[in-house]
C-alpha atoms as a PDB file:
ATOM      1  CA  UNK A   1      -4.294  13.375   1.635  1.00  0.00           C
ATOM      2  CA  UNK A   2      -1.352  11.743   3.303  1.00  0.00           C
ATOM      3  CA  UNK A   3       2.113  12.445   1.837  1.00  0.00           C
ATOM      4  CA  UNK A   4       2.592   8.585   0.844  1.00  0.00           C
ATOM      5  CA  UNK A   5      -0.694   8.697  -1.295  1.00  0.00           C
ATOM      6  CA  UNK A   6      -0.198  11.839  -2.846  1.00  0.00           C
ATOM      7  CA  UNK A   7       4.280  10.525  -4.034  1.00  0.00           C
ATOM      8  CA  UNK A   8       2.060   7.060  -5.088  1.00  0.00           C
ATOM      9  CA  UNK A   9       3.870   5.129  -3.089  1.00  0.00           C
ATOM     10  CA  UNK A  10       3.009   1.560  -2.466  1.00  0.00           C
ATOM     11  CA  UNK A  11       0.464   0.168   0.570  1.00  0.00           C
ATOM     12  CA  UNK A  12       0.746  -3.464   1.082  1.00  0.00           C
ATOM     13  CA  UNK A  13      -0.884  -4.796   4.167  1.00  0.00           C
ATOM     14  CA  UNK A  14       0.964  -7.647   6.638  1.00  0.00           C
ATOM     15  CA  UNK A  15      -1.167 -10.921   6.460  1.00  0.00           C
ATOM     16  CA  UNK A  16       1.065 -12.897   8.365  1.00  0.00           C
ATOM     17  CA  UNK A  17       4.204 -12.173  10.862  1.00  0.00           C
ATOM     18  CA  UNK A  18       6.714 -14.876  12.146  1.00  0.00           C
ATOM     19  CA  UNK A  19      10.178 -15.081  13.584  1.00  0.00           C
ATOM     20  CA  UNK A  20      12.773 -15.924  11.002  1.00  0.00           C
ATOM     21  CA  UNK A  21      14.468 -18.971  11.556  1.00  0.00           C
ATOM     22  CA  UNK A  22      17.839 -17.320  12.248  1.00  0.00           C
ATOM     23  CA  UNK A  23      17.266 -13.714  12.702  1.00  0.00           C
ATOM     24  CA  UNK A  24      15.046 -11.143  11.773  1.00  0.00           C
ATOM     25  CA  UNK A  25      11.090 -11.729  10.850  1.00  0.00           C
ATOM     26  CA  UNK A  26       9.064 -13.219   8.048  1.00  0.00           C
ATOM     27  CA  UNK A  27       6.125 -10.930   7.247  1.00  0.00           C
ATOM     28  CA  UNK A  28       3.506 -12.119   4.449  1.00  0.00           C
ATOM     29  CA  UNK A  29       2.611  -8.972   2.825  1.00  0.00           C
ATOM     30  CA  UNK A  30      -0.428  -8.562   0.383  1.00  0.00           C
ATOM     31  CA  UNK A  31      -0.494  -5.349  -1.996  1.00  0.00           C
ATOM     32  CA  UNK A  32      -3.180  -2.524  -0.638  1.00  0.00           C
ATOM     33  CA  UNK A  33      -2.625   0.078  -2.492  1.00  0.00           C
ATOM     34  CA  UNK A  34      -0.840   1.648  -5.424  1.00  0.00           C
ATOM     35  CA  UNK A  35       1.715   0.371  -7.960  1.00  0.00           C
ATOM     36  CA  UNK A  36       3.166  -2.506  -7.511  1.00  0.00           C
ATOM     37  CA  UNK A  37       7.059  -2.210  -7.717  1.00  0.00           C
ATOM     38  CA  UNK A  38       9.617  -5.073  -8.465  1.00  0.00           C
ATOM     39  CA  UNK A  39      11.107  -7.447  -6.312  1.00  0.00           C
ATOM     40  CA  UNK A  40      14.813  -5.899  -7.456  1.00  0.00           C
ATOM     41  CA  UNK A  41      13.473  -2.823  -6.555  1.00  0.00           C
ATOM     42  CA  UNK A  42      11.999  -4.308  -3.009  1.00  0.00           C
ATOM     43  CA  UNK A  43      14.870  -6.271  -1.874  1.00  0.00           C
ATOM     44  CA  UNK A  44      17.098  -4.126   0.214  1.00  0.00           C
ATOM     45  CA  UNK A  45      14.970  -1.187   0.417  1.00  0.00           C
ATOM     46  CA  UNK A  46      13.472   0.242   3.396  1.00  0.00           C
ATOM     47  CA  UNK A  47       9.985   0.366   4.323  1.00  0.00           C
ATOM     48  CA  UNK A  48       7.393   2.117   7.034  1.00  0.00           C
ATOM     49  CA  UNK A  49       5.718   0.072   8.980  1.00  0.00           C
ATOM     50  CA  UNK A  50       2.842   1.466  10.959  1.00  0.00           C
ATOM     51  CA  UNK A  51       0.340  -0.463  13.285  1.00  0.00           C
ATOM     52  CA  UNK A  52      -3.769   0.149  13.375  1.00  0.00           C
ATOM     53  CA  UNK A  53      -2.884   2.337  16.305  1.00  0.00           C
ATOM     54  CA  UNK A  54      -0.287   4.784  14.655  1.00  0.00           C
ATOM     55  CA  UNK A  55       3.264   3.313  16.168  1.00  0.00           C
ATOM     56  CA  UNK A  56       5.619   3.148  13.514  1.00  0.00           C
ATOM     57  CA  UNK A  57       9.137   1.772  12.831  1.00  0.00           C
ATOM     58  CA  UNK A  58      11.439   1.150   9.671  1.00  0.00           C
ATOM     59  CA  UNK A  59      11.788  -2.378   8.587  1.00  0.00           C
ATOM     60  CA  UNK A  60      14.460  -3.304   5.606  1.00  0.00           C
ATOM     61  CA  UNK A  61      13.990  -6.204   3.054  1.00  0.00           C
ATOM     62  CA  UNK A  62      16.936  -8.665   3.403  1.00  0.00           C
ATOM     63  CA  UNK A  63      15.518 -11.292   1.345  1.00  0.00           C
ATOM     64  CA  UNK A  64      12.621 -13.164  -0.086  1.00  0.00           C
ATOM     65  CA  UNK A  65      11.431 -16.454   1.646  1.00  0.00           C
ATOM     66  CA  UNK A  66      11.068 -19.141   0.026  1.00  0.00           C
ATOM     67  CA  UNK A  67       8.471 -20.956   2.165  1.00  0.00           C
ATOM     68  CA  UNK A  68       5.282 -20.706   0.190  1.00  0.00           C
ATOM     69  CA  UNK A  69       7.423 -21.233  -3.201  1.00  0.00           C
ATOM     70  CA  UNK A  70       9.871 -19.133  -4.726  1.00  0.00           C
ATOM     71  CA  UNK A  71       8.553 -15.130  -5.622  1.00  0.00           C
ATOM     72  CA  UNK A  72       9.143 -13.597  -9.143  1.00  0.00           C
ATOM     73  CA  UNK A  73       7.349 -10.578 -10.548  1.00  0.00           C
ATOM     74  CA  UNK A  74       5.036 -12.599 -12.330  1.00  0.00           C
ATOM     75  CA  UNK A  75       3.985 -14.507  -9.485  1.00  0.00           C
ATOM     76  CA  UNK A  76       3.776 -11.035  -7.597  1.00  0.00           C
ATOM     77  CA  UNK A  77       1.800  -9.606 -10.507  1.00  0.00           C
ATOM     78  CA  UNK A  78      -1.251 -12.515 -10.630  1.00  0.00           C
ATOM     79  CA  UNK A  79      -1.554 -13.282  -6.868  1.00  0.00           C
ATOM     80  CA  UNK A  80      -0.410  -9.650  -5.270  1.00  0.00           C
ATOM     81  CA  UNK A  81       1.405 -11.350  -2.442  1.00  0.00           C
ATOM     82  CA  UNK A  82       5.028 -11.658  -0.697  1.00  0.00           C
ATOM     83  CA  UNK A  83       7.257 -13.665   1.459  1.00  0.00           C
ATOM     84  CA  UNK A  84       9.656 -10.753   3.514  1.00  0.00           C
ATOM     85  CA  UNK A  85      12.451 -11.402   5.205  1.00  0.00           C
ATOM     86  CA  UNK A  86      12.927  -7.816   7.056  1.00  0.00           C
ATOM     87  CA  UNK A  87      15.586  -7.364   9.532  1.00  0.00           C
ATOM     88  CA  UNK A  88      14.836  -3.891  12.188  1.00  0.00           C
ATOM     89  CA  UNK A  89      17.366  -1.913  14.675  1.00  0.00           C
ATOM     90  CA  UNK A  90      17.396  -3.261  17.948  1.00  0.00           C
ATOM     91  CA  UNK A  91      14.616  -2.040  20.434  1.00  0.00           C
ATOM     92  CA  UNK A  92      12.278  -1.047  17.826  1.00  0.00           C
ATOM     93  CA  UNK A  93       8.133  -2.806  18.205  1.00  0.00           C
ATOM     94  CA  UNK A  94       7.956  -5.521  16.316  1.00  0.00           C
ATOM     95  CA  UNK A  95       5.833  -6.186  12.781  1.00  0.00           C
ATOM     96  CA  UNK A  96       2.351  -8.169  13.776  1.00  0.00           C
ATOM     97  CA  UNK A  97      -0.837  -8.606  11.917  1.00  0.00           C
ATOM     98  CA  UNK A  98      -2.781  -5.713  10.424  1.00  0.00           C
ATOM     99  CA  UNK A  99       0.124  -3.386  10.232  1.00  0.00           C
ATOM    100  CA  UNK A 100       0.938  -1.411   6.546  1.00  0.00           C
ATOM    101  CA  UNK A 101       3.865  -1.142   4.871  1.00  0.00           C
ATOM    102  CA  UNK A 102       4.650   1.661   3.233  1.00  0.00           C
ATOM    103  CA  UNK A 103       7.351   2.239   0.337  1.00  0.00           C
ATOM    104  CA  UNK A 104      10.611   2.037  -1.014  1.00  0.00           C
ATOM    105  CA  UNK A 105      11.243   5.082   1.087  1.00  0.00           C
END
């Protein structure tokens, strides 16, 4: 069992990646695995990221987008689903389709 299953942590799976209009990237995330945790305690916490062939990288929530409506915990809570804005250190591979998320760490 891997260490994030067995401390419960979230798994939420990126359906969607995109540049951010200014900087950073918008990555629509959908809820895998786990509990889900609230957005207070999402934005401006760090996450793994790891692709389907093992690279991984940190990514850390800036902000919410607002482009497919505006995210609450309620709306998180019936549809499972998130707008990120994630900002990563320079150099690091980027967020793309099919990759997890893994945390708060």
């Amino acid at each position: 069992m891997s260490p994030d299953k067995q401390a419960g942590r979230p798994v939420f799976r990126v359906v969607d990646a995109m540049k951010a209009p200014y900087s950073g990237q918008i990555l629509r995330v959908r809820l895998a695995e786990g509990k889900a945790p609230s957005l207070r305690e999402i934005k401006g916490s760090r996450f793994r990221a790891r692709s389907p062939d093992g690279t991984e990288t940190t990514v850390r929530v800036d902000a919410f987008s607002t482009i497919g409506g505006k995210q609450s915990d309620a709306r998180f809570a019936r549809t499972g689903r998130l707008d990120l804005v994630v900002s990563q250190d320079p150099g690091e591979p980027r967020v793309a389709l099919r990759w997890s998320l893994t945390g708060p760490v």
